[in-house]
C-alpha atoms as a PDB file:
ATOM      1  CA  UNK A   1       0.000   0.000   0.000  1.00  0.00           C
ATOM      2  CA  UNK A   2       1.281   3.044  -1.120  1.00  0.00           C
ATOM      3  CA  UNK A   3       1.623   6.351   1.713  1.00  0.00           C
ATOM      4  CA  UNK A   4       1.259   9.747   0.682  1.00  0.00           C
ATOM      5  CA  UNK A   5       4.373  11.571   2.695  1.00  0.00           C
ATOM      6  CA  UNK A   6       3.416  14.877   1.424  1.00  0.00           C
ATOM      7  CA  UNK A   7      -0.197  14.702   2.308  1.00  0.00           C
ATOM      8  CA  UNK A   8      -1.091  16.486   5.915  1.00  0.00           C
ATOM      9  CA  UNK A   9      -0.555  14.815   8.753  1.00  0.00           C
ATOM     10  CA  UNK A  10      -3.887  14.382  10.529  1.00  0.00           C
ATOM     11  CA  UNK A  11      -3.963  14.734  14.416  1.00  0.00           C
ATOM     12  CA  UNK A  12      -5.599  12.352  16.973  1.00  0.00           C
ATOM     13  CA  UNK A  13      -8.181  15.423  17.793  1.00  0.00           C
ATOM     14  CA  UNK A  14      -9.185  16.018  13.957  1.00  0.00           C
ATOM     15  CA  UNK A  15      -9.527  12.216  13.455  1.00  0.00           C
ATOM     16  CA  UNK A  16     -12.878  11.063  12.976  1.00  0.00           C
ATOM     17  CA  UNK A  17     -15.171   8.985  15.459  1.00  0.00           C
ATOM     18  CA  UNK A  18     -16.057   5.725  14.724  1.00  0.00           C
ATOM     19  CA  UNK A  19     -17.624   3.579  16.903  1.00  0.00           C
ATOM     20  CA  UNK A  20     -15.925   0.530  18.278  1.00  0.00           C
ATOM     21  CA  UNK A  21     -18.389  -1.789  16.828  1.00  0.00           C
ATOM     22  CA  UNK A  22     -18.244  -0.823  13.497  1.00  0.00           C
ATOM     23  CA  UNK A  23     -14.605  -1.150  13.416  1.00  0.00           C
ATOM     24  CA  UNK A  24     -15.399  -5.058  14.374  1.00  0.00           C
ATOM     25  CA  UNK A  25     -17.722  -5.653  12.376  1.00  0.00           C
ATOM     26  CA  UNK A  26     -15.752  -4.209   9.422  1.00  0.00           C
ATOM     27  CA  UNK A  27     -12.753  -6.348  10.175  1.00  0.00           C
ATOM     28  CA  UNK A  28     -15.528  -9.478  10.238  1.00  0.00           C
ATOM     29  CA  UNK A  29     -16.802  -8.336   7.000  1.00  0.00           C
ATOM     30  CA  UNK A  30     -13.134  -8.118   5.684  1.00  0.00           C
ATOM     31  CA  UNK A  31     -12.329 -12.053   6.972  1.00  0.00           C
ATOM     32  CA  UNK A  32     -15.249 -13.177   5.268  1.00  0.00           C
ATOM     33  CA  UNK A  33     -14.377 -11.947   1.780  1.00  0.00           C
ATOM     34  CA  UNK A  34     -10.879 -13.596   1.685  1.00  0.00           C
ATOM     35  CA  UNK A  35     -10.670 -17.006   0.836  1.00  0.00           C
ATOM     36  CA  UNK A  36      -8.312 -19.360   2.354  1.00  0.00           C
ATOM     37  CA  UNK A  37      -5.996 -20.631  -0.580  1.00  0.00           C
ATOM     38  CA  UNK A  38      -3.123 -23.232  -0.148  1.00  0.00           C
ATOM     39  CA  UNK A  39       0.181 -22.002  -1.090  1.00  0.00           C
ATOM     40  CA  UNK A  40       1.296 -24.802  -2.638  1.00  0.00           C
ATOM     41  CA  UNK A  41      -2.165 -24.594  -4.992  1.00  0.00           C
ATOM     42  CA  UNK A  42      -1.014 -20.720  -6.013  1.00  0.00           C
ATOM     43  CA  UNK A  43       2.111 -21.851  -6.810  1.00  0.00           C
ATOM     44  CA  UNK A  44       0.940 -24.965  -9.404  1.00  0.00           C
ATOM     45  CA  UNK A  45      -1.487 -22.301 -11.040  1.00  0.00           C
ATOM     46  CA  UNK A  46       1.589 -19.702 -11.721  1.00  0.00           C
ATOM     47  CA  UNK A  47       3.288 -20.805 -15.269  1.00  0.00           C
ATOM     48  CA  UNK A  48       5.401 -18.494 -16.339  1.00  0.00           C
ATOM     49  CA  UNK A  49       6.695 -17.570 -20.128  1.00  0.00           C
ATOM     50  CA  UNK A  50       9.130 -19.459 -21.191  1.00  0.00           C
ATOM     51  CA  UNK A  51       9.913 -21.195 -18.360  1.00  0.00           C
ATOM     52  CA  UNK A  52      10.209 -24.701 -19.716  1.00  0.00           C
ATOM     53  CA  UNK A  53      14.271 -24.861 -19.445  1.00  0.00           C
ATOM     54  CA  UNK A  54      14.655 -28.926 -20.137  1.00  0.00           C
ATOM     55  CA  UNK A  55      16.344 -28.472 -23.600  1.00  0.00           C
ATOM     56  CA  UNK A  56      18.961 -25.937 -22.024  1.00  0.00           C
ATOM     57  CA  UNK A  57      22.368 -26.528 -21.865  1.00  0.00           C
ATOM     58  CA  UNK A  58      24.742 -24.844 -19.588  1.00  0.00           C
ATOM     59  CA  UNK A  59      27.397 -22.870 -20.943  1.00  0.00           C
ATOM     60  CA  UNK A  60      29.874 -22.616 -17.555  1.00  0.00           C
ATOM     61  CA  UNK A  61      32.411 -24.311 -17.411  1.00  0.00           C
ATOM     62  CA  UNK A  62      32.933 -26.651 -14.559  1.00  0.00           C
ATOM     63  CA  UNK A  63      36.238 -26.757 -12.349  1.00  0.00           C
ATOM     64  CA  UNK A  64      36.878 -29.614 -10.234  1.00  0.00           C
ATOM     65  CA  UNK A  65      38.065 -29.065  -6.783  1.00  0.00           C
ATOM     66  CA  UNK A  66      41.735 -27.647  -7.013  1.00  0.00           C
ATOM     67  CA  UNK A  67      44.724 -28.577  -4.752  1.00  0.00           C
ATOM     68  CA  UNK A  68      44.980 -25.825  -2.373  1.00  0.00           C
ATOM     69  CA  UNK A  69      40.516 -26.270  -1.769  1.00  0.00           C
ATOM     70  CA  UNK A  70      38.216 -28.343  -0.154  1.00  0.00           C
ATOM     71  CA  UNK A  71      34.844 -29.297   0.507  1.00  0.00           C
ATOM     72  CA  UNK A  72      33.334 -28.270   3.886  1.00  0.00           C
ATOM     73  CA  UNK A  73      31.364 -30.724   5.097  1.00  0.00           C
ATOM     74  CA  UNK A  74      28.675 -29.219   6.973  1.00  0.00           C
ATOM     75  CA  UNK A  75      27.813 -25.900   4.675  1.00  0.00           C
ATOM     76  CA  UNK A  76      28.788 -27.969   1.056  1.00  0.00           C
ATOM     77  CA  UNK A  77      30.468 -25.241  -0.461  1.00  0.00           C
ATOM     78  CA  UNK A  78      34.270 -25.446  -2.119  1.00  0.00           C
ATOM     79  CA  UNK A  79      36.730 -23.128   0.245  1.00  0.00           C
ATOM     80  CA  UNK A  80      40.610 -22.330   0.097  1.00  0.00           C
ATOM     81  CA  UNK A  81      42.760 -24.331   2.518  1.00  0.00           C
ATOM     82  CA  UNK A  82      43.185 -20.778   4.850  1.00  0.00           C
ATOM     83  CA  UNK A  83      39.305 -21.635   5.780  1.00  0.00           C
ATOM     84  CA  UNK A  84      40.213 -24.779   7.405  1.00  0.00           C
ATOM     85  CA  UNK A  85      38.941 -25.166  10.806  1.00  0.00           C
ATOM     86  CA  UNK A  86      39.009 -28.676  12.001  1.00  0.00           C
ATOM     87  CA  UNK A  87      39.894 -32.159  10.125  1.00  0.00           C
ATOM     88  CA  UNK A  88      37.993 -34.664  11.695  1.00  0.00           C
ATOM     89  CA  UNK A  89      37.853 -38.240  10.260  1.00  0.00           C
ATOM     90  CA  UNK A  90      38.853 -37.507   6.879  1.00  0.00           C
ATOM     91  CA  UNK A  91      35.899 -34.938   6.773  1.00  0.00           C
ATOM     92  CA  UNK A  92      36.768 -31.177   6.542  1.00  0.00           C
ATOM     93  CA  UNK A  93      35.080 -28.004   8.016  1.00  0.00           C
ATOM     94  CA  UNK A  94      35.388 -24.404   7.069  1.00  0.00           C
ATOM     95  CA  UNK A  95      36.034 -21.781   9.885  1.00  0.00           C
ATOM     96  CA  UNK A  96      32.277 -19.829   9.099  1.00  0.00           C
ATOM     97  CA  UNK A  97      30.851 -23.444   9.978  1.00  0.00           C
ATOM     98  CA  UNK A  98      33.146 -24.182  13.139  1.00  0.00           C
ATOM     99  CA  UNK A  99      33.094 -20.421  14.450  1.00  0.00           C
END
């Protein structure tokens, strides 16, 4: 929703009085009107344009694991040996995982 910065402010006094009830029931009315959707339905009904990417192929290149690297073990991502924390069991962990 969009706010008007420039518009005057107004104060509590010039506000006007509505009753107590009708702010309920207008909240009740409001409840009413929406309808409880599923997520997971929204997102099956959403297809997007051009979207269908199973006759892509991917134009990186890959790089295996160098020498001076290795795999952290808890987080999964490829890190430079100065990121080593702990060795333990053959099974390496960086120092943003261990700290």
């Amino acid at each position: 929703m969009s706010v008007d910065y420039d518009a005057p402010r107004v104060t509590p006094e010039e506000e006007p009085n509505v009753a107590l009830e009708e702010l309920k029931s207008d909240k009740s009315g409001r409840r009413e009107a929406s309808p409880d959707l599923d997520e997971t339905d929204l997102a099956d009904s959403f297809e997007l344009p051009g979207a269908d990417l199973s006759n892509e192929e991917l134009l990186i290149q890959v790089v295996p694991v160098q020498a001076d690297e290795f795999t952290c073990m808890s987080c999964f991502l490829v890190h430079h040996r100065s990121q080593l924390a702990r060795e333990k069991d053959g099974k390496k962990y960086c120092k943003e995982c261990e700290g």
